[in-house]
Protein backbone atom coordinates (compact mmCIF):
# COMPACT_ATOMS: atom_id res chain seq x y z
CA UNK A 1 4.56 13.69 36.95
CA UNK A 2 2.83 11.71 34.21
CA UNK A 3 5.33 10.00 31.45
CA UNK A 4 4.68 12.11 28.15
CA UNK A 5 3.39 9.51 25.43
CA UNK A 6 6.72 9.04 23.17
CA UNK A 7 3.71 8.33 20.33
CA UNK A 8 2.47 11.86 20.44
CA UNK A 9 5.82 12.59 18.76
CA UNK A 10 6.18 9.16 16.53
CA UNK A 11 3.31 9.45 14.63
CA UNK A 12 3.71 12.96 13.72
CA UNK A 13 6.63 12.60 12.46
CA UNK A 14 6.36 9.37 10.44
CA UNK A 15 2.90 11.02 9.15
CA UNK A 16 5.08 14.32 7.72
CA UNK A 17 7.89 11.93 6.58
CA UNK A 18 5.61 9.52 4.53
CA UNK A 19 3.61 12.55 3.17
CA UNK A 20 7.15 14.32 1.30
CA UNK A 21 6.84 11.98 -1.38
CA UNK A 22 3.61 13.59 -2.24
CA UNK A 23 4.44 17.21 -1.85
CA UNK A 24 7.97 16.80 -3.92
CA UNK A 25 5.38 15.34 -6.80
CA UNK A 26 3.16 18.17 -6.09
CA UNK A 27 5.85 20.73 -6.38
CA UNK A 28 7.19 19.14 -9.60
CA UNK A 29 3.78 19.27 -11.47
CA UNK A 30 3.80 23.04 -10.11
CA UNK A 31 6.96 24.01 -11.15
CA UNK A 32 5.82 22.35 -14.40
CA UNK A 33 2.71 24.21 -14.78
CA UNK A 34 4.67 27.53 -14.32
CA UNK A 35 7.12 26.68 -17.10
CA UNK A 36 9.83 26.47 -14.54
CA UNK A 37 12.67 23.36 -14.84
CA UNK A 38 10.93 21.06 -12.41
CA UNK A 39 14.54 19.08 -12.49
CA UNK A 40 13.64 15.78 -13.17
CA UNK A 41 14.37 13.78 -15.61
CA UNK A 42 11.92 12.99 -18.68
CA UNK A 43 8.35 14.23 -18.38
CA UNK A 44 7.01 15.31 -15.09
CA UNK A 45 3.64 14.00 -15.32
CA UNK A 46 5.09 10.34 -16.03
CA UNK A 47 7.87 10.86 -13.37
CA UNK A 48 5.31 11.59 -10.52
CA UNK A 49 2.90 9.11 -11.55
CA UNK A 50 5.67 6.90 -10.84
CA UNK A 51 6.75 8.20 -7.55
CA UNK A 52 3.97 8.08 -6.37
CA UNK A 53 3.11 4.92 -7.97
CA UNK A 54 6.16 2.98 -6.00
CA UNK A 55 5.65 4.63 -2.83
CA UNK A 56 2.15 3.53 -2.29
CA UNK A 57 3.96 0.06 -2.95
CA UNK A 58 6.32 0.77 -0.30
CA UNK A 59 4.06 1.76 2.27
CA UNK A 60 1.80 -1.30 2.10
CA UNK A 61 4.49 -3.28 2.41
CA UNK A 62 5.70 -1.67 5.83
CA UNK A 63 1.60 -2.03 6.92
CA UNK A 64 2.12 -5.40 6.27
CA UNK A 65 5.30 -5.66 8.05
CA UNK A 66 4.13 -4.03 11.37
CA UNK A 67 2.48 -7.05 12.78
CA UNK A 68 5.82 -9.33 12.26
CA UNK A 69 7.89 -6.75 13.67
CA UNK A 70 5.82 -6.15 16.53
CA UNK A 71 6.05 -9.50 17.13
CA UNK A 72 9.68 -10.19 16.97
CA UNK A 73 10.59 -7.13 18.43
CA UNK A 74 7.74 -7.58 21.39
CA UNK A 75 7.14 -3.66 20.99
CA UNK A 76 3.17 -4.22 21.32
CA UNK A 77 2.56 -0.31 20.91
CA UNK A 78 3.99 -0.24 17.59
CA UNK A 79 0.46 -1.90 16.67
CA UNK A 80 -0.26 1.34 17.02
CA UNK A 81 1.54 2.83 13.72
CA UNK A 82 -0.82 0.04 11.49
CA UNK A 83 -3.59 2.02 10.84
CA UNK A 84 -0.75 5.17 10.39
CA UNK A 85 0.28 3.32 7.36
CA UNK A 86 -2.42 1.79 6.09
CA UNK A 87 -4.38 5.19 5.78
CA UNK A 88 -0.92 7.03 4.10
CA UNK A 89 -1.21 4.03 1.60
CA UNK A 90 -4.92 4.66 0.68
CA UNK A 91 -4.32 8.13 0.80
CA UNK A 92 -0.95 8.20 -2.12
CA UNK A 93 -2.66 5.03 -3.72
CA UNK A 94 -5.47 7.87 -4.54
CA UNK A 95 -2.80 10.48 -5.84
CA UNK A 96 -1.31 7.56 -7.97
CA UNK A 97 -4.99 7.26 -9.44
CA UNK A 98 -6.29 11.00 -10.05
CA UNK A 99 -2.45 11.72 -11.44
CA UNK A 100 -3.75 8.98 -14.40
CA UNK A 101 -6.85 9.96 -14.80
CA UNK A 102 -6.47 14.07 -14.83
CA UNK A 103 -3.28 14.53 -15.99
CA UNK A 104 -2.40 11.60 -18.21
CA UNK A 105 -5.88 11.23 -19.33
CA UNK A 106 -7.98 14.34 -18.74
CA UNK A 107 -10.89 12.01 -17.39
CA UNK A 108 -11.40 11.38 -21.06
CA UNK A 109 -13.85 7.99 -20.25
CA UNK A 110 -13.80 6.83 -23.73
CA UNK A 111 -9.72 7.09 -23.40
CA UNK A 112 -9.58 5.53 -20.26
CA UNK A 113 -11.30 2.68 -21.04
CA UNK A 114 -9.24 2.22 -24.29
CA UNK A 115 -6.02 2.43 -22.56
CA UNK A 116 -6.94 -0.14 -20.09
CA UNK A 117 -8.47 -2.51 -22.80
CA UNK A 118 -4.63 -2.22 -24.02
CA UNK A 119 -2.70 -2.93 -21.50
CA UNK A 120 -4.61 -4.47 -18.71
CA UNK A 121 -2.62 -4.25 -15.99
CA UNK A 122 -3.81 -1.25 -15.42
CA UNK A 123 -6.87 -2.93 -14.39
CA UNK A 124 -4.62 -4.85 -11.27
CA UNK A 125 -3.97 -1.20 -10.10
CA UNK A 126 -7.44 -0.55 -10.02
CA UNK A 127 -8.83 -3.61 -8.17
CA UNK A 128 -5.84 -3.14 -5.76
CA UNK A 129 -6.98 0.07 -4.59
CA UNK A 130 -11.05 -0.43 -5.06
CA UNK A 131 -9.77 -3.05 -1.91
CA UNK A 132 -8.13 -0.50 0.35
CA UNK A 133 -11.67 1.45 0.29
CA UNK A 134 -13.30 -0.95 3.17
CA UNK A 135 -10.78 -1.01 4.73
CA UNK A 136 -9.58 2.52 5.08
CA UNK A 137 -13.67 2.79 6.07
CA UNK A 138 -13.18 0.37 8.90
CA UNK A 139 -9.74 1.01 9.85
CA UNK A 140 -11.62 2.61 13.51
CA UNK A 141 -11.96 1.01 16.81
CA UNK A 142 -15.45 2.28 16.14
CA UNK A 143 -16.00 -0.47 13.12
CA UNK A 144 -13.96 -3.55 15.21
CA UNK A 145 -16.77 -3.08 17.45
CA UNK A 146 -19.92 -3.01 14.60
CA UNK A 147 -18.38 -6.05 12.90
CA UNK A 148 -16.51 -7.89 15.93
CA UNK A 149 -12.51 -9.01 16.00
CA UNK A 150 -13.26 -11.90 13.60
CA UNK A 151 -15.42 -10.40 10.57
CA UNK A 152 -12.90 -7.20 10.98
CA UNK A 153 -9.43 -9.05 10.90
CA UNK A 154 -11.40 -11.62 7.74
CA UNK A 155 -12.57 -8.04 6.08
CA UNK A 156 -8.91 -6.50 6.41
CA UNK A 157 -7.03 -9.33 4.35
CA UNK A 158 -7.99 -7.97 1.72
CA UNK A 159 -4.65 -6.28 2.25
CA UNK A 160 -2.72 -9.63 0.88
CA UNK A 161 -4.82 -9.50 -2.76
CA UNK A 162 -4.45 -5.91 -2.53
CA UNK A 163 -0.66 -6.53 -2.43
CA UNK A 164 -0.55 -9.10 -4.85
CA UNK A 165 -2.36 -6.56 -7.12
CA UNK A 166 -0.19 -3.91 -6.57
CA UNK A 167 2.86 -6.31 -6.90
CA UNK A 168 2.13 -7.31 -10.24
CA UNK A 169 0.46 -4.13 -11.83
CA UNK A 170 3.96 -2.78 -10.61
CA UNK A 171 5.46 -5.87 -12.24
CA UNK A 172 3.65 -5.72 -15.96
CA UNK A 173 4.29 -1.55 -16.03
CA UNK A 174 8.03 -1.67 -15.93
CA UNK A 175 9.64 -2.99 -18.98
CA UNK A 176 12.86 -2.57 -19.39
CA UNK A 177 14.26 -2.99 -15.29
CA UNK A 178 12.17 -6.06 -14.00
CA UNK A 179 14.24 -6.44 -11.04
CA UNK A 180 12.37 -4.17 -8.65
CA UNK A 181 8.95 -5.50 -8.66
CA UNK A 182 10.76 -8.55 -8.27
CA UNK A 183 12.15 -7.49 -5.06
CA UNK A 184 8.70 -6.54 -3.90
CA UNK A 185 7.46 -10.17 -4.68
CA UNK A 186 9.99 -11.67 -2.77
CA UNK A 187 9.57 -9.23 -0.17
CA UNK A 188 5.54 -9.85 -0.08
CA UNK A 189 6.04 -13.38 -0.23
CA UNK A 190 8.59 -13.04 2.83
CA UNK A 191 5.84 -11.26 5.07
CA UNK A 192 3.55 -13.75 4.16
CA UNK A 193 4.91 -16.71 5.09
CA UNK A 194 6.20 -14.90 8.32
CA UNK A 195 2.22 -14.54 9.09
CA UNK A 196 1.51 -17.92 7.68
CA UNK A 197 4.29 -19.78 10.10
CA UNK A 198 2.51 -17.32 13.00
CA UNK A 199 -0.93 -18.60 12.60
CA UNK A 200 0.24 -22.55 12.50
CA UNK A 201 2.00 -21.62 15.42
CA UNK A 202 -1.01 -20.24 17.18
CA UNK A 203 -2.96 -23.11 15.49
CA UNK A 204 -0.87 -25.86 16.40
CA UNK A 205 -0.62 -27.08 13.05
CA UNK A 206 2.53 -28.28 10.98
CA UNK A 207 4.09 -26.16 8.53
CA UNK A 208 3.58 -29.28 5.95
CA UNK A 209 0.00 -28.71 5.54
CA UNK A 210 -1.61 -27.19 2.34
CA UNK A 211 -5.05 -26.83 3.76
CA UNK A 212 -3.65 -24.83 6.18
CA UNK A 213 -1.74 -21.87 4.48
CA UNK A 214 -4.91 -21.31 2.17
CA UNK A 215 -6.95 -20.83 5.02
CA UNK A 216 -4.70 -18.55 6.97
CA UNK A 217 -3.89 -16.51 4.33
CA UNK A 218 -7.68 -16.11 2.39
């Protein structure tokens, strides 16, 4: 009898569990629209703007730690829950986005515009996403093949600046608690230099040299 594939279960469930975040915001700005007590604190549009805001934060970061924990762990299938994340990124990155533009701003161009000219940040949150588009396009075995391993893995850290972005649009937005987009830096700068130490490693190169991390990393 054939071993059932534990990942037919896995990714399921991680998919539903990374996809509440998004349906409690979508029940909030429903409850809202009915003129029922969403029960949240403050205004709903603002308060799942944010949710879904942080969580698209949190689930880069755990695309980006995959690799290092498959690699510590030696659990080479849970390569496999990569692309998993990377797409539920793209995917509540986009919900962050139209939230903004149809319900803060009512795709009101002249608006938008105006409130990104003021606080530009908001422009960071843009790029950041604009750079998970090619690679949510290529994220198929399908597209490793068309472009090869090497242009692929080059195209696909775009995930770092993407990041970065995120990290600091995260970092500019909150005012009065600076603490948690802090904690993200660190935490990006962590899996970073986790990958950077790998690919010396695999290099045989010291840690010591400059060269080296910018052209591991870029």
């Amino acid at each position: 009898m054939a071993r059932p594939n534990r990942w037919w279960i896995i990714k399921p469930v991680v998919f539903a569990a990374c996809l509440l975040p998004t349906l409690w915001s979508a029940q909030v700005l429903w409850l809202a629209y009915q003129g029922v007590d969403p029960g949240v604190r403050g205004d709903p549009i603002k308060v799942v703007r944010e949710v879904t805001g942080i969580w698209t934060l949190r689930y880069i970061m755990l695309t980006l730690a995959v690799t290092p924990l498959r690699r510590i762990t030696g659990w080479s299938s849970l390569i496999r829950m990569r692309r998993l994340m990377g797409l539920l990124t793209f995917f509540t990155g986009v919900i962050h986005l139209l939230i903004y533009l149809w319900l803060d701003e009512s795709f009101i161009v002249s608006e938008i515009v105006k409130d990104a000219m003021n606080r530009p940040f908001i422009f960071l949150g843009w790029i950041a996403l604009i750079l998970m588009v090619p690679l949510a396009i290529t994220s198929t075995r399908k597209w490793i093949g068309r472009l090869g391993g090497k242009k692929w893995q080059l195209l696909h850290r775009l995930i770092y600046i993407s990041a970065l972005g995120g990290v600091i649009h995260y970092y500019f937005y909150e005012k009065s608690d600076i603490v948690p987009p802090l904690t993200y830096g660190v935490l990006l700068a962590a899996l970073l230099a986790v990958r950077a130490w790998h690919a010396f490693r695999e290099r045989g190169l010291k840690p010591t040299s400059t060269v080296g991390v910018g052209a591991s990393l870029l």
